[in-house]
C-alpha atoms as a PDB file:
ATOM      1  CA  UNK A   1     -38.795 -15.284  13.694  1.00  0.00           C
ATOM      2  CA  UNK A   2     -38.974 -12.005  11.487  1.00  0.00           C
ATOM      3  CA  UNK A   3     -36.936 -10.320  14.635  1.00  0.00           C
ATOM      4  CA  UNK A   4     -34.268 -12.325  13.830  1.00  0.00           C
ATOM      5  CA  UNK A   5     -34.949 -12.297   9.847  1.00  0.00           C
ATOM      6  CA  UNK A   6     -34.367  -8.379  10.343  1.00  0.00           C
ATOM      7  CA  UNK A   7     -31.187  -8.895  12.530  1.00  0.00           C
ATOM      8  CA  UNK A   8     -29.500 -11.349  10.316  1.00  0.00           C
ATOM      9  CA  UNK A   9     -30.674  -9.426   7.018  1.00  0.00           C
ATOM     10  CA  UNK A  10     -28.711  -6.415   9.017  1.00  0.00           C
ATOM     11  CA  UNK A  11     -25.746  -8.327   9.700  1.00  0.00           C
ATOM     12  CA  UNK A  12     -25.246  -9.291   5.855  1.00  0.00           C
ATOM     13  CA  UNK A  13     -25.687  -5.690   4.888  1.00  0.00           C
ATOM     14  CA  UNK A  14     -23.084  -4.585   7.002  1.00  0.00           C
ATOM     15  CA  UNK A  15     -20.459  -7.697   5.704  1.00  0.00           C
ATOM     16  CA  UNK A  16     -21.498  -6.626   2.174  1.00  0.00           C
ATOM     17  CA  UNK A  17     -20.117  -3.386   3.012  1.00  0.00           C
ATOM     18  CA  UNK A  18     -17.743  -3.813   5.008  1.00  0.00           C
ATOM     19  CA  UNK A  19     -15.992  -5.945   2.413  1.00  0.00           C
ATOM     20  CA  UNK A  20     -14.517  -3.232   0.106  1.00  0.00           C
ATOM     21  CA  UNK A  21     -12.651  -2.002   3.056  1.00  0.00           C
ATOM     22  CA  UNK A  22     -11.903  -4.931   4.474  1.00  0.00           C
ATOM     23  CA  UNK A  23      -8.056  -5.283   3.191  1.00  0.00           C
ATOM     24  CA  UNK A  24      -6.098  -2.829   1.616  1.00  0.00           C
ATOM     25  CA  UNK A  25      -3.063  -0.969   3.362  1.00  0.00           C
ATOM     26  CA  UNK A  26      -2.177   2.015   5.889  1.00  0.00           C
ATOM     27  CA  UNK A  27       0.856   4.621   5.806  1.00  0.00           C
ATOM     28  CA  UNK A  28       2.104   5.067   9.296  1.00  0.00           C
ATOM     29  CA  UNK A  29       5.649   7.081   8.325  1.00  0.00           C
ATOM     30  CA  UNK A  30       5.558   9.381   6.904  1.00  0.00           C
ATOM     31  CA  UNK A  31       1.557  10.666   7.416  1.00  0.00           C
ATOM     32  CA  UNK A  32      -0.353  10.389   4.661  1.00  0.00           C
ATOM     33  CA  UNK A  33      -2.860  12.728   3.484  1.00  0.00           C
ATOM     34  CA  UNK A  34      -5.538  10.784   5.128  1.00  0.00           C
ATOM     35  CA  UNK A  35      -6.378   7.325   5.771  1.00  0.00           C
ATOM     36  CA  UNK A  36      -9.523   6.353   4.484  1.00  0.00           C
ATOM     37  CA  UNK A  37      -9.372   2.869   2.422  1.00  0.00           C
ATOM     38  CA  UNK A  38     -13.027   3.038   1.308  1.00  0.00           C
ATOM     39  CA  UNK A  39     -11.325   5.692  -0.760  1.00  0.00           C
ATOM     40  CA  UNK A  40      -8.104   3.922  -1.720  1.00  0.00           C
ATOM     41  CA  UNK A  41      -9.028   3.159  -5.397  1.00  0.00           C
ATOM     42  CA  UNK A  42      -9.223   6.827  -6.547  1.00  0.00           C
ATOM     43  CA  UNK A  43      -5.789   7.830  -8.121  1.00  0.00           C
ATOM     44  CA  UNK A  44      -3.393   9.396  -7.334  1.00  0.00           C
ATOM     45  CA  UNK A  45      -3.831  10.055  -3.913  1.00  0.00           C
ATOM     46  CA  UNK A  46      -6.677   8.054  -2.930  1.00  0.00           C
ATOM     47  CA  UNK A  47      -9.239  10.784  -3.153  1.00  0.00           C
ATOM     48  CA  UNK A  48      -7.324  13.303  -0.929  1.00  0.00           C
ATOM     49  CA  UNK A  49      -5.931  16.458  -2.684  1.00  0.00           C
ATOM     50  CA  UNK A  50      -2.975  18.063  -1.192  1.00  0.00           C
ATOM     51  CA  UNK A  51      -3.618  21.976   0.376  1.00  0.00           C
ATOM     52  CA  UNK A  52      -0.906  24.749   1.571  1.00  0.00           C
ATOM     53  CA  UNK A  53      -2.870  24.214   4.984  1.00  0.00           C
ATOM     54  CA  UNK A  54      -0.989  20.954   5.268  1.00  0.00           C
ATOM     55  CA  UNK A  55       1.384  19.843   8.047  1.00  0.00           C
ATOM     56  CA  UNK A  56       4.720  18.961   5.838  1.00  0.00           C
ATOM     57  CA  UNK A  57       6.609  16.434   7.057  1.00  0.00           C
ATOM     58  CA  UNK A  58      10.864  15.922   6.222  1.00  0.00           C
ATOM     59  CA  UNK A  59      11.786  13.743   4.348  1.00  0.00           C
ATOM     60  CA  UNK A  60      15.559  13.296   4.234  1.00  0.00           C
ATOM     61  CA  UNK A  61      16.559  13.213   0.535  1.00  0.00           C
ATOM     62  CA  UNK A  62      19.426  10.456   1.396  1.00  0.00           C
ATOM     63  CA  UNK A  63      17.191   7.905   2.299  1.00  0.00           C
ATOM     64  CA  UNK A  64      14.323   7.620   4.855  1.00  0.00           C
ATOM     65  CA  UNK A  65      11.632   5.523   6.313  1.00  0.00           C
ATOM     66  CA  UNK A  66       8.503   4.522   4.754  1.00  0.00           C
ATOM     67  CA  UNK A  67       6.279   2.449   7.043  1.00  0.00           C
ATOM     68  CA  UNK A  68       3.124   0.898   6.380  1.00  0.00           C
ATOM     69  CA  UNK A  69       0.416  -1.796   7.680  1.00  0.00           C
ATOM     70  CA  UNK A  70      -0.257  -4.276   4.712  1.00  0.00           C
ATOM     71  CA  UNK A  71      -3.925  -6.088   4.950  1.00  0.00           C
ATOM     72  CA  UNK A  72      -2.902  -8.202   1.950  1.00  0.00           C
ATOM     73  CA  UNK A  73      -1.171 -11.636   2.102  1.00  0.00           C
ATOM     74  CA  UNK A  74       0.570 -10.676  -1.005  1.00  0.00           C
ATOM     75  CA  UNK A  75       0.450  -7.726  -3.027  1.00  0.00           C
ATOM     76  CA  UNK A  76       2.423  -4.753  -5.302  1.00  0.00           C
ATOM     77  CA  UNK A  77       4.007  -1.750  -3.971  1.00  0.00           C
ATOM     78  CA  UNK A  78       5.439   1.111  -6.822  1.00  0.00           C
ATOM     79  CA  UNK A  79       7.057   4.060  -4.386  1.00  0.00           C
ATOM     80  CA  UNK A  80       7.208   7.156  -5.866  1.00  0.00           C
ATOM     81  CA  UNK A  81       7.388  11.299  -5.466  1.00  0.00           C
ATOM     82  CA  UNK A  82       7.416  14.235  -7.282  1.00  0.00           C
ATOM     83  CA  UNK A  83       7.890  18.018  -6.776  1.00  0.00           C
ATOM     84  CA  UNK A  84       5.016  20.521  -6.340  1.00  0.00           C
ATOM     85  CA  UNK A  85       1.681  19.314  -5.266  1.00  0.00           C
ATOM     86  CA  UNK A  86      -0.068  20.009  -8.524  1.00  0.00           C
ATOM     87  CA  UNK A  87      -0.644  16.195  -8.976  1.00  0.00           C
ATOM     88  CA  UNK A  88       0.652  15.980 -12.271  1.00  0.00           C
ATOM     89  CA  UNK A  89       2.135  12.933 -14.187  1.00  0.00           C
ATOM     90  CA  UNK A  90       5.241  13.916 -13.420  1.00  0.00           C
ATOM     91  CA  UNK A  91       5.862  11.281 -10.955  1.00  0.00           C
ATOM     92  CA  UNK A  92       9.377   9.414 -10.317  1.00  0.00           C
ATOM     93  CA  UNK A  93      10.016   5.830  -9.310  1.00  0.00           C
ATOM     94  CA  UNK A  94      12.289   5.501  -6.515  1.00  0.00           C
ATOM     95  CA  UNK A  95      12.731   1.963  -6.520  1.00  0.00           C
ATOM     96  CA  UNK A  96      11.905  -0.841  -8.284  1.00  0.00           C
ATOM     97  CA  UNK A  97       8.220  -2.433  -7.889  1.00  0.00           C
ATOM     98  CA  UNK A  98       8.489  -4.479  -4.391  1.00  0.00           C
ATOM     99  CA  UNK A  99       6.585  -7.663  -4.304  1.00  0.00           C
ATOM    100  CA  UNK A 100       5.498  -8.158  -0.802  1.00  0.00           C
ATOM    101  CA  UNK A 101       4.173 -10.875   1.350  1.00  0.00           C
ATOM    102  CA  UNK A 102       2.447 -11.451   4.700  1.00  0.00           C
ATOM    103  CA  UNK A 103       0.713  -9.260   6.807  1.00  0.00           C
ATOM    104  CA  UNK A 104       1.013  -6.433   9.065  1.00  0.00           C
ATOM    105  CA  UNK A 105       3.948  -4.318   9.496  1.00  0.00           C
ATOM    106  CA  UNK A 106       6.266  -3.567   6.336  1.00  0.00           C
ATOM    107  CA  UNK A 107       9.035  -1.467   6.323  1.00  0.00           C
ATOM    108  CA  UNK A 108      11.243   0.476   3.722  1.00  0.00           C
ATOM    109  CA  UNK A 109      13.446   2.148   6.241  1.00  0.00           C
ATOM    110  CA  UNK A 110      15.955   3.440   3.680  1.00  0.00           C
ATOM    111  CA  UNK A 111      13.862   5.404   0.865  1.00  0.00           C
ATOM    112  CA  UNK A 112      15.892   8.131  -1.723  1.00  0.00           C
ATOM    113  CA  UNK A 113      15.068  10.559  -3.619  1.00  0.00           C
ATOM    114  CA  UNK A 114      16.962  12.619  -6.137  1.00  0.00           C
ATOM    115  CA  UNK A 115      19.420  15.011  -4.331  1.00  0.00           C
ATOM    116  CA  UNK A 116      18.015  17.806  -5.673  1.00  0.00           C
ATOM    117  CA  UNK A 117      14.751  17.842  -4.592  1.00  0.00           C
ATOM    118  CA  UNK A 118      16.496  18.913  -0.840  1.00  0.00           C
ATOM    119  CA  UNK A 119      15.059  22.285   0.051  1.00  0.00           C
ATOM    120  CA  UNK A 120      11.735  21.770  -1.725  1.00  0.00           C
ATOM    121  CA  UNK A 121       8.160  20.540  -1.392  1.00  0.00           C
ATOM    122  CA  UNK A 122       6.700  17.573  -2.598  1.00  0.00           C
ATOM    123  CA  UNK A 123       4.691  14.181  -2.670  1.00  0.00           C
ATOM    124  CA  UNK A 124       5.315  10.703  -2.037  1.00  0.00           C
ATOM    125  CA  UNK A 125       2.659   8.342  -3.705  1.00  0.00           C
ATOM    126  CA  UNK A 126       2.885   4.302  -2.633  1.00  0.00           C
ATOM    127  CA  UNK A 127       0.665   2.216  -5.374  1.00  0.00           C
ATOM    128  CA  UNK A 128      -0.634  -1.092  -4.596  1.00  0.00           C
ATOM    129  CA  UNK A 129      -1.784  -3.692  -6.600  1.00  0.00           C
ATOM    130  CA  UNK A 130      -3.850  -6.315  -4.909  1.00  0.00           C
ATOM    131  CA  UNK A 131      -6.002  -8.793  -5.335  1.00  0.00           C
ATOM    132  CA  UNK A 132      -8.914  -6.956  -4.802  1.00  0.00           C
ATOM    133  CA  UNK A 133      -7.813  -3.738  -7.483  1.00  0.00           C
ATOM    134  CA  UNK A 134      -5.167  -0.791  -6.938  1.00  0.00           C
ATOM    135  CA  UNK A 135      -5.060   1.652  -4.239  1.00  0.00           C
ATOM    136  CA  UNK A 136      -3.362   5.056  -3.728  1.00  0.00           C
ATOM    137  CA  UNK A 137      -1.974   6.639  -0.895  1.00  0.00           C
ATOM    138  CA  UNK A 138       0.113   9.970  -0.897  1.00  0.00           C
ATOM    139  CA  UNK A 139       1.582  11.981   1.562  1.00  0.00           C
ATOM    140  CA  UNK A 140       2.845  15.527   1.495  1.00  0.00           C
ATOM    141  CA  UNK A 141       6.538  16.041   2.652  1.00  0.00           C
ATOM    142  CA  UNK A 142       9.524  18.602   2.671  1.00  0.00           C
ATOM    143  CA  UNK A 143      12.538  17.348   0.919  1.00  0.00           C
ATOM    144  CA  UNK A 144      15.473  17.616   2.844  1.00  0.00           C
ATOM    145  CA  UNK A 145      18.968  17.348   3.007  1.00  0.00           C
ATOM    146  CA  UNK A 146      21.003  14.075   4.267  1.00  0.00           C
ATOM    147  CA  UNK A 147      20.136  11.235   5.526  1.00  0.00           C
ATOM    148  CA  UNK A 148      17.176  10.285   7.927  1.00  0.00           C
ATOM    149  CA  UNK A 149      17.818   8.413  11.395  1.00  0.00           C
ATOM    150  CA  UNK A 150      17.184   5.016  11.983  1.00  0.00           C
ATOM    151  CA  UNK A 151      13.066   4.663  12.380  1.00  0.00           C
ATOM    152  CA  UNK A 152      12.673   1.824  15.146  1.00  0.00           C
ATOM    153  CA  UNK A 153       9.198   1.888  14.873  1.00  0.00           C
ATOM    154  CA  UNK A 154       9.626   0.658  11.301  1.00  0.00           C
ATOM    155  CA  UNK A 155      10.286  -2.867  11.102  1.00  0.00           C
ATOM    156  CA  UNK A 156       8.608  -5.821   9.122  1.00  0.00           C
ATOM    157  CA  UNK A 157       6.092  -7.931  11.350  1.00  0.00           C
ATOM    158  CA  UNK A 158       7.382 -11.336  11.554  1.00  0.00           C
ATOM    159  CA  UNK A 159       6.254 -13.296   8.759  1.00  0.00           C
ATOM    160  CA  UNK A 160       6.500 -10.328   5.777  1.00  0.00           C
ATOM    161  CA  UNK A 161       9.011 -10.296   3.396  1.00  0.00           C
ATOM    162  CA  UNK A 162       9.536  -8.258   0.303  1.00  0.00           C
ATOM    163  CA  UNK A 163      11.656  -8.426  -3.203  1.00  0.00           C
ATOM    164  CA  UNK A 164      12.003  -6.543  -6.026  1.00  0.00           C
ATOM    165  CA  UNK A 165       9.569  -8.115  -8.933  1.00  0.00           C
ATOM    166  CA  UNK A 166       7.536  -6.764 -12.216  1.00  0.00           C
ATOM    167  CA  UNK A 167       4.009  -6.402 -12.114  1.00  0.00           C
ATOM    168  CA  UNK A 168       2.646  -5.266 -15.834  1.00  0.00           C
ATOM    169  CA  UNK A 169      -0.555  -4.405 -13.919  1.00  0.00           C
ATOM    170  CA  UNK A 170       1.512  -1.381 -12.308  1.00  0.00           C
ATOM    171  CA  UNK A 171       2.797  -0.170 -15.910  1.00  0.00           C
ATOM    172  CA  UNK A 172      -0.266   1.558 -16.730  1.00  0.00           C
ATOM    173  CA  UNK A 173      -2.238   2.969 -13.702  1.00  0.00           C
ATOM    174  CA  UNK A 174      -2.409   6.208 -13.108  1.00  0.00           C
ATOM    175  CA  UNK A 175       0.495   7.964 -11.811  1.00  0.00           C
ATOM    176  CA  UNK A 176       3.057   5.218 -13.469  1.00  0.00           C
ATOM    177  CA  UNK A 177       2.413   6.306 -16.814  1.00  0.00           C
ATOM    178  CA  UNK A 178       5.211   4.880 -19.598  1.00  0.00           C
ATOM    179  CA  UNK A 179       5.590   8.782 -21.121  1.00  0.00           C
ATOM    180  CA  UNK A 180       8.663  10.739 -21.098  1.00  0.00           C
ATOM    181  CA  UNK A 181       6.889  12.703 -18.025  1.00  0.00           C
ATOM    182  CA  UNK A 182       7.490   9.715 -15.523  1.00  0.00           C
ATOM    183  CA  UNK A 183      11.162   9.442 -14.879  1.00  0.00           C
ATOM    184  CA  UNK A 184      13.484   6.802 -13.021  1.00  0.00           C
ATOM    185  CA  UNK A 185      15.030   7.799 -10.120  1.00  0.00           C
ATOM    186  CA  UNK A 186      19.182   6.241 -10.586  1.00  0.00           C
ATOM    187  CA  UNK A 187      18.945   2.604 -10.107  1.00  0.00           C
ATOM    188  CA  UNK A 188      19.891   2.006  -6.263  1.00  0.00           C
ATOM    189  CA  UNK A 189      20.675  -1.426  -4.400  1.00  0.00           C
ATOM    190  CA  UNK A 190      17.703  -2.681  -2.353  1.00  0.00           C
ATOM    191  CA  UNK A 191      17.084  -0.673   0.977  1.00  0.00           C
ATOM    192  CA  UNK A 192      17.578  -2.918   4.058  1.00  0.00           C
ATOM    193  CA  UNK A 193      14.477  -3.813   4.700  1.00  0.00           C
ATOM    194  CA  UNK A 194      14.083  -5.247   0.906  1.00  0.00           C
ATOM    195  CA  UNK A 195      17.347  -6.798   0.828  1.00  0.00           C
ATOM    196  CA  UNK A 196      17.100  -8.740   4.019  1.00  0.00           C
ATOM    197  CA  UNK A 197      13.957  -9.885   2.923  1.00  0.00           C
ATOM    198  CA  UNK A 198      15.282 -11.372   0.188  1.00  0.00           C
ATOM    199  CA  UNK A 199      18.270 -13.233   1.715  1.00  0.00           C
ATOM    200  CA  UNK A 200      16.803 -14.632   5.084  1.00  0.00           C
ATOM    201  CA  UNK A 201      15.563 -17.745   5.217  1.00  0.00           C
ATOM    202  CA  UNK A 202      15.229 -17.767   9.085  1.00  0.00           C
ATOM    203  CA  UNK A 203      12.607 -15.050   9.507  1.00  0.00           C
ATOM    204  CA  UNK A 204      10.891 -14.807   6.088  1.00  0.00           C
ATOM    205  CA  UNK A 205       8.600 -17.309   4.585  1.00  0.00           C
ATOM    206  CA  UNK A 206       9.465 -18.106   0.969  1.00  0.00           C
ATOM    207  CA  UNK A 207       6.969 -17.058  -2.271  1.00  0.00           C
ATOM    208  CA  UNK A 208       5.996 -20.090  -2.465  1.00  0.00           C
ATOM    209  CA  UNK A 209       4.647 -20.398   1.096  1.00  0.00           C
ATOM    210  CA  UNK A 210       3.139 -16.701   0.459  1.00  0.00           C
ATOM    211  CA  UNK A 211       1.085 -17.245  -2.175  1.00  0.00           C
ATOM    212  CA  UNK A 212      -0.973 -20.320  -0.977  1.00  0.00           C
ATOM    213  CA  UNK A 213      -1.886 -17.813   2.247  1.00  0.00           C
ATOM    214  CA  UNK A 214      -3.332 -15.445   0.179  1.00  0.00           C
ATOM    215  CA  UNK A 215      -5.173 -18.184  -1.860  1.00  0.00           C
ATOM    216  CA  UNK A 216      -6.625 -19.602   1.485  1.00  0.00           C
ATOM    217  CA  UNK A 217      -7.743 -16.056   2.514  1.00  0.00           C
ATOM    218  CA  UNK A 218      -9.047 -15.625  -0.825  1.00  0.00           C
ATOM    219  CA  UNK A 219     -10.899 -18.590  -0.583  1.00  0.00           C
ATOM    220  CA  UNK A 220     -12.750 -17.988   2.944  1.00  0.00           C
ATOM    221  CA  UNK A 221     -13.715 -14.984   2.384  1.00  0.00           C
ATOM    222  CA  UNK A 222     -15.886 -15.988  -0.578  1.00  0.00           C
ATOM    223  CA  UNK A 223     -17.067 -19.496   1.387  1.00  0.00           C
ATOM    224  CA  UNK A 224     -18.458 -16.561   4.433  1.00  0.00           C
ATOM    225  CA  UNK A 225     -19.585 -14.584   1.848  1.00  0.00           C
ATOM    226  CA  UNK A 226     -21.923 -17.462  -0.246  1.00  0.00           C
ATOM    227  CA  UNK A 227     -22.647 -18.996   3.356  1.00  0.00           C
ATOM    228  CA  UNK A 228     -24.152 -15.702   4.519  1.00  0.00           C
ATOM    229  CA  UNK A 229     -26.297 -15.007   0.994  1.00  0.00           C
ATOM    230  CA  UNK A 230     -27.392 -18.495   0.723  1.00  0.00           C
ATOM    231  CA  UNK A 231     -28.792 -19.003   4.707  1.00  0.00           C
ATOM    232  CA  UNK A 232     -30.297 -15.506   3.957  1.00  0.00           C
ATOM    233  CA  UNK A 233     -32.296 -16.870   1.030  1.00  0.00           C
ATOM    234  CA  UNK A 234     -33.526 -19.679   2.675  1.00  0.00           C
ATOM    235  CA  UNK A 235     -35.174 -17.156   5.887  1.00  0.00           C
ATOM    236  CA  UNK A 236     -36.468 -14.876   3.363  1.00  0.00           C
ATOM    237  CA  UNK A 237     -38.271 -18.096   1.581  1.00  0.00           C
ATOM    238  CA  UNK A 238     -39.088 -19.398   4.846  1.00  0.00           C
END
């Protein structure tokens, strides 16, 4: 019996843990700085600093893919970049706060930046606001000219969709700050991947089926949770 006290006492300090990391989100395209979502709440770039050592990656001023692995039924995205890797405020939306839904694969295949910016260095920061707090990913790129080919490996999983929404959440975290530092890339149309979201019935569900899935995972993760705390009381009374 005090065997398997020990192993189940083991097993709920490794859920406990595990939980923080349990959902947030992962940059595929372009690579982020690194990938470690234990770290994702650390603005701006979830605890990774960008170095001249890095690997740049291009990034086609004209529009170009941004793909990412979502762990949240339904959560914020801001998308923005900057010059420089000096990780200042002076960070610019490049489009409007996307709403997402579902799980999995998400795709912006279709991401500008200011034309000017070709022939220079900078960063790309993605902001999410979920459920479970705000995380930060960056990734450190070389702005260049045209447009980017078409990504196939970028695609929304079945099941995710995406629209353009406000989130007052997003309006004051770091990075997004409402000073005259943090500028607006020009308003564009929705990138494919956005738009379609938004229009098809057929392959996306609606909000209003999106939001009761991230209740009901919500939900069970707090019933496993008080089911493993409570059973664990009861051995150590035993």
């Amino acid at each position: 019996m005090a065997s398997f006290k020990l192993v189940w006492l083991f097993c709920l300090h490794f859920t406990l843990l595990e939980r923080p990391a349990s959902a947030h989100f992962i940059v595929n395209t372009p690579p982020p700085l690194g990938n470690n979502i234990n770290n994702e709440d650390i603005a701006p770039c979830g605890g990774f600093t960008p170095s001249g050592s890095d690997t740049l990656t291009a990034f086609h001023v004209g529009g170009d893919a941004i793909d990412l692995t979502t762990l949240h039924a339904q959560s914020y995205f801001d998308f923005l970049g900057m010059l420089g890797d000096s990780l200042s405020s002076n960070w610019t939306f490049l489009i409007p706060t996307v709403e997402q839904y579902g799980l999995n694969g998400f795709c912006e295949p279709s991401v500008e930046v200011p034309a000017s910016w070709a022939g220079s260095n900078g960063l790309l920061q993605i902001i999410q606001d979920s459920e479970d707090g705000v995380h930060y990913q960056c990734m450190h790129v070389n702005f260049v000219a045209s447009v980017g080919s078409p990504n196939s490996a970028c695609t929304n999983s079945s099941g995710v969709s995406a629209q353009f929404a406000t989130d007052p959440n997003l309006a004051t975290v770091d990075g997004q700050t409402t000073t005259a530092a943090a500028t607006s890339a020009v308003p564009k149309t929705p990138s494919s991947a956005t738009s379609s979201a938004q229009t098809s019935a057929s392959t996306s569900p609606s909000k209003s089926a999106a939001v009761p899935t991230a209740m009901f995972e919500t939900f069970w993760n707090w019933v496993l949770l008080i089911g493993f705390i409570v059973i664990s009381i009861a051995l150590l009374a035993s």
